[in-house]
Protein backbone atom coordinates (compact mmCIF):
# COMPACT_ATOMS: atom_id res chain seq x y z
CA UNK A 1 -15.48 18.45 43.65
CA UNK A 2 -12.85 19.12 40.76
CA UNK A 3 -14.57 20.23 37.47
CA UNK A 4 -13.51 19.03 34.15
CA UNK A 5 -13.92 21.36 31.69
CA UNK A 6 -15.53 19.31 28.42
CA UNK A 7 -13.45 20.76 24.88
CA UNK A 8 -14.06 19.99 21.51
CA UNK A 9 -12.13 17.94 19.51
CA UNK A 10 -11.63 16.81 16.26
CA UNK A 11 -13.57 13.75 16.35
CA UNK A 12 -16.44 15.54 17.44
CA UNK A 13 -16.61 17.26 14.16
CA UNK A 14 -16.47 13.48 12.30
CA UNK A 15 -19.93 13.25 10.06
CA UNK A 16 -21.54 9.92 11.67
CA UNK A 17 -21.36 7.66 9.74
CA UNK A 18 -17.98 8.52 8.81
CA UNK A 19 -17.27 5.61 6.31
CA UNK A 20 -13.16 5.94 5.81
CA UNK A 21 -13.04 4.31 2.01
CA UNK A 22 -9.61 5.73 1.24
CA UNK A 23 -6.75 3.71 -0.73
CA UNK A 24 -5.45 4.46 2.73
CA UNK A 25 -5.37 4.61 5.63
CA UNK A 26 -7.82 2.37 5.59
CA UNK A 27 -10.49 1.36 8.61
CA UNK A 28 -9.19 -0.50 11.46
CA UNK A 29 -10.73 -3.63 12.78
CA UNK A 30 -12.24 -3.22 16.80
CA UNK A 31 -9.79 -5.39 17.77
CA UNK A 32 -6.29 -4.10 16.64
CA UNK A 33 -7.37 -0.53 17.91
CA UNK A 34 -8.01 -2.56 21.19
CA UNK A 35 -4.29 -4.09 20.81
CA UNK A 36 -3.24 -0.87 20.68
CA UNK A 37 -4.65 -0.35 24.08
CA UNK A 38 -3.53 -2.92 26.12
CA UNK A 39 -0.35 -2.26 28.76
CA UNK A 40 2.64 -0.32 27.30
CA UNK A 41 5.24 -3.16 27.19
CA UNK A 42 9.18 -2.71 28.34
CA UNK A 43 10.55 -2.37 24.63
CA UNK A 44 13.52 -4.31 26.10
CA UNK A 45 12.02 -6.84 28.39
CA UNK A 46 10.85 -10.27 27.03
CA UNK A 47 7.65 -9.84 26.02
CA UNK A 48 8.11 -7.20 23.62
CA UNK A 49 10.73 -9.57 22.09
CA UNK A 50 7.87 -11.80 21.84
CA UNK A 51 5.71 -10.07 19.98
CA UNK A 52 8.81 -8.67 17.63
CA UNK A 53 9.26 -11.52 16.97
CA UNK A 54 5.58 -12.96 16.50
CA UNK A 55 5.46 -10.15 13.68
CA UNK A 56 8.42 -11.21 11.43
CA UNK A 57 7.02 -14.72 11.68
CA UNK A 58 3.75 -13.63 10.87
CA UNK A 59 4.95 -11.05 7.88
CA UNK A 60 7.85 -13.51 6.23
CA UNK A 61 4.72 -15.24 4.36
CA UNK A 62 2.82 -12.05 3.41
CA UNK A 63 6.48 -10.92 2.08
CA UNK A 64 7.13 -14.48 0.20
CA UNK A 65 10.59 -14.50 2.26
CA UNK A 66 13.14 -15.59 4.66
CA UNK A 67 14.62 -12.16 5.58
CA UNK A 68 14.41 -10.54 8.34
CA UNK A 69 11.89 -7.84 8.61
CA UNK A 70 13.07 -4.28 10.06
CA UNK A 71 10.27 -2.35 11.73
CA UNK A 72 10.15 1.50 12.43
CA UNK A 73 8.06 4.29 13.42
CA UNK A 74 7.91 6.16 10.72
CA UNK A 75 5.50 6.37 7.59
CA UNK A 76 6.33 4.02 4.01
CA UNK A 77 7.61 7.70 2.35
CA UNK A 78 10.45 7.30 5.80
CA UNK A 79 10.77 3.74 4.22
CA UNK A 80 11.23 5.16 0.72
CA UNK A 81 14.15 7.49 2.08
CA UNK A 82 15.74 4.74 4.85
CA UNK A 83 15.73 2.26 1.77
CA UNK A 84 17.94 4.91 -0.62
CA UNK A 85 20.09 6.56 2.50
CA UNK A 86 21.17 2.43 3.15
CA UNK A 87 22.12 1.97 -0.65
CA UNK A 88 23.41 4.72 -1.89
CA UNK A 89 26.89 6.56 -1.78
CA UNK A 90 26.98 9.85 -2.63
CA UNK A 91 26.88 10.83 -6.33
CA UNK A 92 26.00 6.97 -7.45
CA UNK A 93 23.27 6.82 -10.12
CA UNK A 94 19.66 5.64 -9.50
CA UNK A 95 17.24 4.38 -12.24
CA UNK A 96 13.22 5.51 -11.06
CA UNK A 97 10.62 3.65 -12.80
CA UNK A 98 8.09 6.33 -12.83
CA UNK A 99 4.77 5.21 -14.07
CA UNK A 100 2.63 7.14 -11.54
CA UNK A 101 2.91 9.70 -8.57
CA UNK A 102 4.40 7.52 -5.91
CA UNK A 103 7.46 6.75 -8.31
CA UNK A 104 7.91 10.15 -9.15
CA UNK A 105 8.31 10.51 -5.53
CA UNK A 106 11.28 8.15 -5.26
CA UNK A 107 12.87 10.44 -7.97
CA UNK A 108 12.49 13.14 -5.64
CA UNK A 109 14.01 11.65 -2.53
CA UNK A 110 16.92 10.46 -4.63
CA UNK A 111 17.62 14.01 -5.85
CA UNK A 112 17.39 15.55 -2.20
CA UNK A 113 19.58 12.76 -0.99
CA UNK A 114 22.21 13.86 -3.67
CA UNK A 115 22.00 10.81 -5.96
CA UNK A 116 22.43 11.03 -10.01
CA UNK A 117 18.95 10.65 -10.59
CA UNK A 118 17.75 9.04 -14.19
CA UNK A 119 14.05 8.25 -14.60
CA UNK A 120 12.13 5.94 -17.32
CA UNK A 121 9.18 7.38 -17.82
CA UNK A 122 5.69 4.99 -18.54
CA UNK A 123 2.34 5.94 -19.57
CA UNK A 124 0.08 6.51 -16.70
CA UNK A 125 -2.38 3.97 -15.79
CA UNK A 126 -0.17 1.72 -18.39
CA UNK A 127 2.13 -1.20 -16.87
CA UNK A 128 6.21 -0.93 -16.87
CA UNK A 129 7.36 -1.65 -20.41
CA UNK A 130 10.15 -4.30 -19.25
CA UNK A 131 12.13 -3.30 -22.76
CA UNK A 132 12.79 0.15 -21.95
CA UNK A 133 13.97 -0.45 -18.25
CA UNK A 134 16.26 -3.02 -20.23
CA UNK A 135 17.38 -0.42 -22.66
CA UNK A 136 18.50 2.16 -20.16
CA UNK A 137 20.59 -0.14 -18.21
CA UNK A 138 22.47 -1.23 -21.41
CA UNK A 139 23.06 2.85 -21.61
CA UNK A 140 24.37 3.29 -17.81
CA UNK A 141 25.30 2.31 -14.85
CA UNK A 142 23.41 2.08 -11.66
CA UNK A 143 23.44 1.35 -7.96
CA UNK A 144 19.93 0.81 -7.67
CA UNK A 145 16.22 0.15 -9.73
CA UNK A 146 13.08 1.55 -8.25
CA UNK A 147 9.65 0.80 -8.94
CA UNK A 148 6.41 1.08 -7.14
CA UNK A 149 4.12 -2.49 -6.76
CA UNK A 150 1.14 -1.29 -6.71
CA UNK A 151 0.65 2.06 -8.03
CA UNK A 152 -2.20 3.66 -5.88
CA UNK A 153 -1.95 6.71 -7.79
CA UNK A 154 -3.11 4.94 -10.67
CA UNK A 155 -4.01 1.29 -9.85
CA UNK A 156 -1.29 -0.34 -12.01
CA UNK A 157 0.61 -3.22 -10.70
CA UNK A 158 3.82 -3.43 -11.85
CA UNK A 159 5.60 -6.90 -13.11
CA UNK A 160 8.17 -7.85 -10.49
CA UNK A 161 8.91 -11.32 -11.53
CA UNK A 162 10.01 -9.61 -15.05
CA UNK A 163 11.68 -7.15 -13.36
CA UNK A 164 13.59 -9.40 -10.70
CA UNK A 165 14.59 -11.58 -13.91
CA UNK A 166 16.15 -9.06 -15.65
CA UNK A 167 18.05 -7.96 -13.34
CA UNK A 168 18.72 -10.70 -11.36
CA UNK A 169 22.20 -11.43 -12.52
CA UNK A 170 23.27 -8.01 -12.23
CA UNK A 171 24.86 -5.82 -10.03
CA UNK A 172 22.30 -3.25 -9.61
CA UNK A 173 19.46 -3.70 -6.40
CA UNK A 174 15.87 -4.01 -7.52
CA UNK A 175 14.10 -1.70 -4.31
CA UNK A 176 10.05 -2.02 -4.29
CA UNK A 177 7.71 0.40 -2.87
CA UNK A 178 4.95 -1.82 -1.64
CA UNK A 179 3.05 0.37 1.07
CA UNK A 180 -0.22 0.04 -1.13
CA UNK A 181 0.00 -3.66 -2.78
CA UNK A 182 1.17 -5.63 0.93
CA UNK A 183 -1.24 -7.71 1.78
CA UNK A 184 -3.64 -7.72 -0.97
CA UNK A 185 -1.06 -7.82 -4.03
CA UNK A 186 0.49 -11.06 -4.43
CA UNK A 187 4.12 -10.70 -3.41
CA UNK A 188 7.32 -13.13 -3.48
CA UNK A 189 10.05 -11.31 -2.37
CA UNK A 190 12.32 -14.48 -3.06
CA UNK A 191 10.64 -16.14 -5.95
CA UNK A 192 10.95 -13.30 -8.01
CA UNK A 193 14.20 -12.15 -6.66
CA UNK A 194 12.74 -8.94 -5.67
CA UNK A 195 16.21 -6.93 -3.19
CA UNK A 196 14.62 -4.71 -1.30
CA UNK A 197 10.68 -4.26 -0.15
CA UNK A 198 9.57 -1.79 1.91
CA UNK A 199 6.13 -1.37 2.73
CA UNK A 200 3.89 0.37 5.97
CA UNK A 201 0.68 -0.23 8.38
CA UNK A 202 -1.79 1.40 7.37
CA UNK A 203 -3.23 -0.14 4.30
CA UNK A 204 -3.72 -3.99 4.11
CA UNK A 205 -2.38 -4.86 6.85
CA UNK A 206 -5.41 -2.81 8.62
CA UNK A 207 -3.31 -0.99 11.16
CA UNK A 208 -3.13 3.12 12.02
CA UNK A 209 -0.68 4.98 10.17
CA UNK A 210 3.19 5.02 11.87
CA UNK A 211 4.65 1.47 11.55
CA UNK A 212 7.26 1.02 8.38
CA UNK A 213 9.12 -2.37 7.20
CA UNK A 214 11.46 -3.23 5.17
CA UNK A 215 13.28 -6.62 4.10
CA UNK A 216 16.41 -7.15 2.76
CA UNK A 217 17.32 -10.15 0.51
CA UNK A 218 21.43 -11.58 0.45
CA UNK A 219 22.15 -8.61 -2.40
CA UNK A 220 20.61 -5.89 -0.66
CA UNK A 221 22.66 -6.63 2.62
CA UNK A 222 26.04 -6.37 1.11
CA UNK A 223 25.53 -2.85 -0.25
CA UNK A 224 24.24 -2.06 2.91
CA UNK A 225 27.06 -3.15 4.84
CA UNK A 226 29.65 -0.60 2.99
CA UNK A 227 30.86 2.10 4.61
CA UNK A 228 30.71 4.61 1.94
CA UNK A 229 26.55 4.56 1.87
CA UNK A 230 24.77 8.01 2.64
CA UNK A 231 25.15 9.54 6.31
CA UNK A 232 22.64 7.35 8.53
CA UNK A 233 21.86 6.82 12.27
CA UNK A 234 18.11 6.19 12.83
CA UNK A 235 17.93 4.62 9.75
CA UNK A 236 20.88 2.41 10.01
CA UNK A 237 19.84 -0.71 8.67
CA UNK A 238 23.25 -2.33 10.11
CA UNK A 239 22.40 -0.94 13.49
CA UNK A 240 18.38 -2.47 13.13
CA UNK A 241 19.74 -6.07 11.31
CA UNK A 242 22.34 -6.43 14.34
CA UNK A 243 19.54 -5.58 17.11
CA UNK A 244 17.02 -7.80 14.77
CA UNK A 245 19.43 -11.46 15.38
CA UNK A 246 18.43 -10.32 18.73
CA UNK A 247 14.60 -9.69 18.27
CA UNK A 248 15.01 -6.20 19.47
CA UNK A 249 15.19 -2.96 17.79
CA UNK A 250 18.08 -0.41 18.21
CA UNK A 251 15.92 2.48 19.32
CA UNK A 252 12.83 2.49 21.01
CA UNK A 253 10.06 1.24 18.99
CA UNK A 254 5.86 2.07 18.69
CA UNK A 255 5.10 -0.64 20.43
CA UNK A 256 1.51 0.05 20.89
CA UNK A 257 1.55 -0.11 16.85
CA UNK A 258 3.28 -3.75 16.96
CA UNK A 259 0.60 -4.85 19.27
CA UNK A 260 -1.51 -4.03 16.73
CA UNK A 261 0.55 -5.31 13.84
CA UNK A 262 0.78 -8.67 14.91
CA UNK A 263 -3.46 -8.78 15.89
CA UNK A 264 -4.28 -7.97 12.26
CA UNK A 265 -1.66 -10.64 11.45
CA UNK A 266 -3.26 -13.26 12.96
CA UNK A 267 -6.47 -11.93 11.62
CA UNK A 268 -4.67 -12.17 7.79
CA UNK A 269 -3.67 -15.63 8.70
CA UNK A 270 -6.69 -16.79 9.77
CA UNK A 271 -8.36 -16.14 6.82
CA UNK A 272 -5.54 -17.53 4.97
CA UNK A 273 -3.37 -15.58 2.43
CA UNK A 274 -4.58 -17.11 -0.34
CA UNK A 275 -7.82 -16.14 0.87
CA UNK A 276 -7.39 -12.94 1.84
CA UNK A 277 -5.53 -12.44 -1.77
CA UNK A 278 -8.89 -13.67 -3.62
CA UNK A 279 -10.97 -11.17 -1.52
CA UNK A 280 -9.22 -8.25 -2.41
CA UNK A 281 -9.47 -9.28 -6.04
CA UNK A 282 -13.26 -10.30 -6.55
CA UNK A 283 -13.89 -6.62 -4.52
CA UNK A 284 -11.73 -4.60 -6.72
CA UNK A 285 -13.21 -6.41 -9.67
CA UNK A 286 -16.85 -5.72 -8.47
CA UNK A 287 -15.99 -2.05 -8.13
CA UNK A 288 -14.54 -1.43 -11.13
CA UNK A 289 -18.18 -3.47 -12.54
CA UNK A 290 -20.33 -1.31 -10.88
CA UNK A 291 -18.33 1.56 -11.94
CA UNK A 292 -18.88 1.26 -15.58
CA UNK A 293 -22.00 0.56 -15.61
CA UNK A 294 -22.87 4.18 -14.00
CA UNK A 295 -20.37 5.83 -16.51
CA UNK A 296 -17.21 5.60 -14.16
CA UNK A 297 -14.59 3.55 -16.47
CA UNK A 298 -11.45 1.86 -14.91
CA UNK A 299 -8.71 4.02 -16.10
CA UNK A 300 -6.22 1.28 -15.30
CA UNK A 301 -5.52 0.04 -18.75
CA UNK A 302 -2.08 -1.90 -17.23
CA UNK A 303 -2.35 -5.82 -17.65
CA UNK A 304 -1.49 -6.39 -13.85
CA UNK A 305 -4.50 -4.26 -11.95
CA UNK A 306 -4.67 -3.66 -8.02
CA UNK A 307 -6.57 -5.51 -6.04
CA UNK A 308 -6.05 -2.72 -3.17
CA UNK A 309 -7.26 0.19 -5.14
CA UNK A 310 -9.76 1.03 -7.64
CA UNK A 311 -9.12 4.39 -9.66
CA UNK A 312 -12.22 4.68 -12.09
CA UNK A 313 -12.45 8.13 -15.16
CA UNK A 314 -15.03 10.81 -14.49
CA UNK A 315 -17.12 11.32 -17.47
CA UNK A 316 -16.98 14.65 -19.14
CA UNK A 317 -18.84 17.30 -17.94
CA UNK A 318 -18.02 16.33 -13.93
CA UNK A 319 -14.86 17.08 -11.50
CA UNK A 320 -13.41 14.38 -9.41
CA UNK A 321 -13.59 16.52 -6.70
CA UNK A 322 -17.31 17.02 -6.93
CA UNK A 323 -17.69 13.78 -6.03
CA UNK A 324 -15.39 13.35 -3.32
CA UNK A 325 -16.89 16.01 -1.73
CA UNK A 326 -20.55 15.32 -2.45
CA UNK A 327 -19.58 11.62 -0.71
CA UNK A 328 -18.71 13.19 1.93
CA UNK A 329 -21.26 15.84 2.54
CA UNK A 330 -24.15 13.46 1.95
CA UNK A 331 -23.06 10.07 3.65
CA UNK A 332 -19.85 10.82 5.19
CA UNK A 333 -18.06 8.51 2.74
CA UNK A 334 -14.38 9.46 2.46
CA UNK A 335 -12.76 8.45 -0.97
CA UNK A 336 -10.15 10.25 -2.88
CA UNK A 337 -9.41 12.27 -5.92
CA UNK A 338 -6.41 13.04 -7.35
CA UNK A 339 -3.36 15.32 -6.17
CA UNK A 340 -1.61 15.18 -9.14
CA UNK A 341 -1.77 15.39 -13.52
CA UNK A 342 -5.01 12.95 -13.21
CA UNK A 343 -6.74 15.87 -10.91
CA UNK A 344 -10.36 15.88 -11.07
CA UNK A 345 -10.06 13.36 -14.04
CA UNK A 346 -9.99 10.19 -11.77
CA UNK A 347 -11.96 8.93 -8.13
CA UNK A 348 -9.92 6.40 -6.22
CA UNK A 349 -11.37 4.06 -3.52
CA UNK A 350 -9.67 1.78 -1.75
CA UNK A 351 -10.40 -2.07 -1.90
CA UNK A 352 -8.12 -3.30 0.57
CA UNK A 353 -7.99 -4.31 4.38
CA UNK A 354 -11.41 -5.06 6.45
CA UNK A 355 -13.60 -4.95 3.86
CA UNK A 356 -17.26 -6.72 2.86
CA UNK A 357 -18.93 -7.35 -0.07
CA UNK A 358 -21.38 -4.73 1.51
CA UNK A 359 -18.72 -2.33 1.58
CA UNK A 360 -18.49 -2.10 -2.20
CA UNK A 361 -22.34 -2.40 -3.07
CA UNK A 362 -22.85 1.06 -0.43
CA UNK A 363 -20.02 2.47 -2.17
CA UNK A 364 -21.77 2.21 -5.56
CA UNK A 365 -25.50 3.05 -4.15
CA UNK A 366 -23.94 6.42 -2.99
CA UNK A 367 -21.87 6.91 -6.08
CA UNK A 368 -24.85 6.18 -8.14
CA UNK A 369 -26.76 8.81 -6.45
CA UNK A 370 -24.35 10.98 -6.15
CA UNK A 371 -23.85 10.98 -10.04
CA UNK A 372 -27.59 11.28 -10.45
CA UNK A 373 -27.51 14.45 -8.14
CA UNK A 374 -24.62 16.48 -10.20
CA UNK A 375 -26.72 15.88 -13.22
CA UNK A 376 -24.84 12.65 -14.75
CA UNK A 377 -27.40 10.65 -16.31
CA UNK A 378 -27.76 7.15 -14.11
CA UNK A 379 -29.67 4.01 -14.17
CA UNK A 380 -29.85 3.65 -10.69
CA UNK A 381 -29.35 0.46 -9.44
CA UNK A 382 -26.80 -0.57 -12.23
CA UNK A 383 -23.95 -0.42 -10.45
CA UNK A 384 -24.92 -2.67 -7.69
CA UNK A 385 -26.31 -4.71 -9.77
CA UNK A 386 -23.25 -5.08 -11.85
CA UNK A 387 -20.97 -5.52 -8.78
CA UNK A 388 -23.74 -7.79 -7.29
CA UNK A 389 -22.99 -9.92 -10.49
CA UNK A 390 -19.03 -9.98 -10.49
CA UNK A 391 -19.49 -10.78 -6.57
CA UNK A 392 -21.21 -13.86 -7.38
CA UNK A 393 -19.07 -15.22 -10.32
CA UNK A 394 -15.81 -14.39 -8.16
CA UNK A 395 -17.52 -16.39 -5.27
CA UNK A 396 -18.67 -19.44 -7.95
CA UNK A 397 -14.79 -19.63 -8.98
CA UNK A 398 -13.61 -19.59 -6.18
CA UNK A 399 -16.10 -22.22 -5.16
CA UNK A 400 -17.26 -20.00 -1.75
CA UNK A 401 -18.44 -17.11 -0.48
CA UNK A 402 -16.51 -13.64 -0.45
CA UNK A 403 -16.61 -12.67 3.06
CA UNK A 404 -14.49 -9.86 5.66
CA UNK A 405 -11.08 -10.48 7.01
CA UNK A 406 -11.66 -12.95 9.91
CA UNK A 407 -12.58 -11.08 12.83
């Protein structure tokens, strides 16, 4: 008889329940991790350009477009980078809206790319003053705008229909991050005249980490085409529109994670987008409820708020990462803190993907005893309560019940 021998692994060191309440990656439903299971398909062979194929139908709506849809194996930070090495030439200028971490980070892949790198700066937490964006292109020229949708780092939506009209007309390309806002933000890619999305896997759309997308409107493409662009081979986007006419990709694709991909789509779509949309919302509303009435404010003051993340103020006298921790350690909830100026200042948990009602009343139960444990003072049962209450009047306007993604 052959003997195994049994090793540890990481999993086994997992607190149980481990409840992963992130703003991503977010929990995966049974039955996309099953997708991911099922035969390893020829990535040139006919099925595969099924199911391709069944995912760009199935995202075009999410997106609000027409384009095509480019997938690759790579996270929405490999997006961020394809998205500038396609546009840019070398030594062209690019305008970062900055108004939280993730749009710093742009700034930061456009300066190790070599690009002429100009940021507008915005108030944390605050929206994207449309004025100054206008100012500053008045004052210089530019290849390309970037902005972040949904600001996880802060839970600020930005305004792309003001953005997409002011710059609609001009020659520079309007590029959106939207790994954290896809699927639970509202976004129309061609209403709003929005050039370039790019976006990832493993936050609304309820899939593991390592799938990227991006979609290209008529503007977008032409840059791309020139020859003078950044040095590119994997992340050709001529090379992946080319293979895409032919609902193939031009290098060998995760297709285990488009499996998946396209079973949460047809989970999104049977709930309806619409649906799915108003979910998100009365859940991040209930959270950030529940959250002040424990003493954990919204620090979002933006007028657009996510719907995919909820980042609330710790009170004096506490550390974010207290609390994170103390989540953990007692009921093996993971949310986050912050890795950045709002450090121990903020918690963040995410709203978005296969989530209940019940999801965001255990959230606040812990939380509330959490607080009550470091010595905040806590009327327990107030933040459910309070959620409890926004629940209900999201449910009354939208004339049903708030329910989980459609299993």
């Amino acid at each position: 008889m052959i003997e195994v021998a049994m090793t540890r692994t990481a999993a086994d060191d997992l607190p149980d329940p481990y409840r992963l309440r992130l703003p991503g990656p977010t929990a995966v439903p049974e039955r996309v991790r099953a997708a991911m299971a099922r035969p390893v398909l020829n990535h040139r062979g006919p099925e595969f350009r099924g199911q391709l194929a069944t995912a760009e139908r199935l995202l075009q709506p999410i997106l609000g477009t027409e384009n095509s849809v480019l997938l690759f194996g790579c996270s929405g930070t490999g997006m961020m980078e394809a998205a500038l090495l396609n546009l840019l030439a070398p030594g062209e200028r690019l305008l970062c809206i900055v108004h939280g971490q993730f749009g710093e980070r742009f700034a930061a892949i456009g300066e190790a790319l070599g690009a002429v790198v100009d940021r507008v700066e915005m108030e944390w937490g605050q929206g994207v003053d449309i004025s100054a964006v206008a100012a500053r292109l008045e004052a210089a020229h530019y290849r390309a705008i970037t902005v972040i949708h949904n600001e996880s780092s802060t839970g600020a939506v930005a305004d792309l229909a003001a953005l997409g009209t002011l710059l609609r007309d001009r020659p520079e390309i309007l590029v959106v991050d939207s790994v954290s806002g896809l699927g639970a933000v509202p976004m129309r890619q061609d209403e709003w005249g929005v050039d370039v999305v790019v976006s990832a896997s493993q936050k609304a759309l309820m899939c593991p980490p390592g799938l990227g997308l991006v979609s290209l409107g008529a503007k977008a493409r032409a840059v791309v085409a020139r020859h003078t662009a950044m040095p590119r081979f994997y992340f050709d986007f001529r090379r992946a529109l080319e293979s895409a006419s032919k609902a193939e990709t031009p290098f060998t694709p995760p297709t285990a994670h488009v499996a998946a991909l396209v079973e949460a789509l047809e989970m999104i779509h049977a709930e309806g987008m619409e649906a799915a949309l108003t979910r998100h919302q009365a859940l991040s509303t209930a959270l950030r409820a529940g959250g002040a009435a424990i003493g954990l404010p919204d620090f979002t003051r933006a007028p657009l708020r996510s719907s995919s993340v909820v980042v609330l103020s710790v009170p004096p006298g506490l550390l974010g990462g207290a609390i994170v921790r103390t989540m953990r350690e007692r009921y093996g909830s993971v949310i986050a803190g912050a890795r950045n100026r709002l450090a121990d200042r903020v918690i963040r948990i995410g709203t978005m993907g296969f989530l209940a009602p019940g999801d965001i009343l255990t959230d606040l139960q812990q939380l509330e005893e959490v607080l009550a444990g470091l010595g905040h003072p806590v009327e327990v049962g107030a933040g459910v309560a309070a959620a409890a209450r926004s629940l209900h009047a999201s449910a009354r306007e939208a004339g049903k019940t708030v329910v989980r993604a459609a299993s």
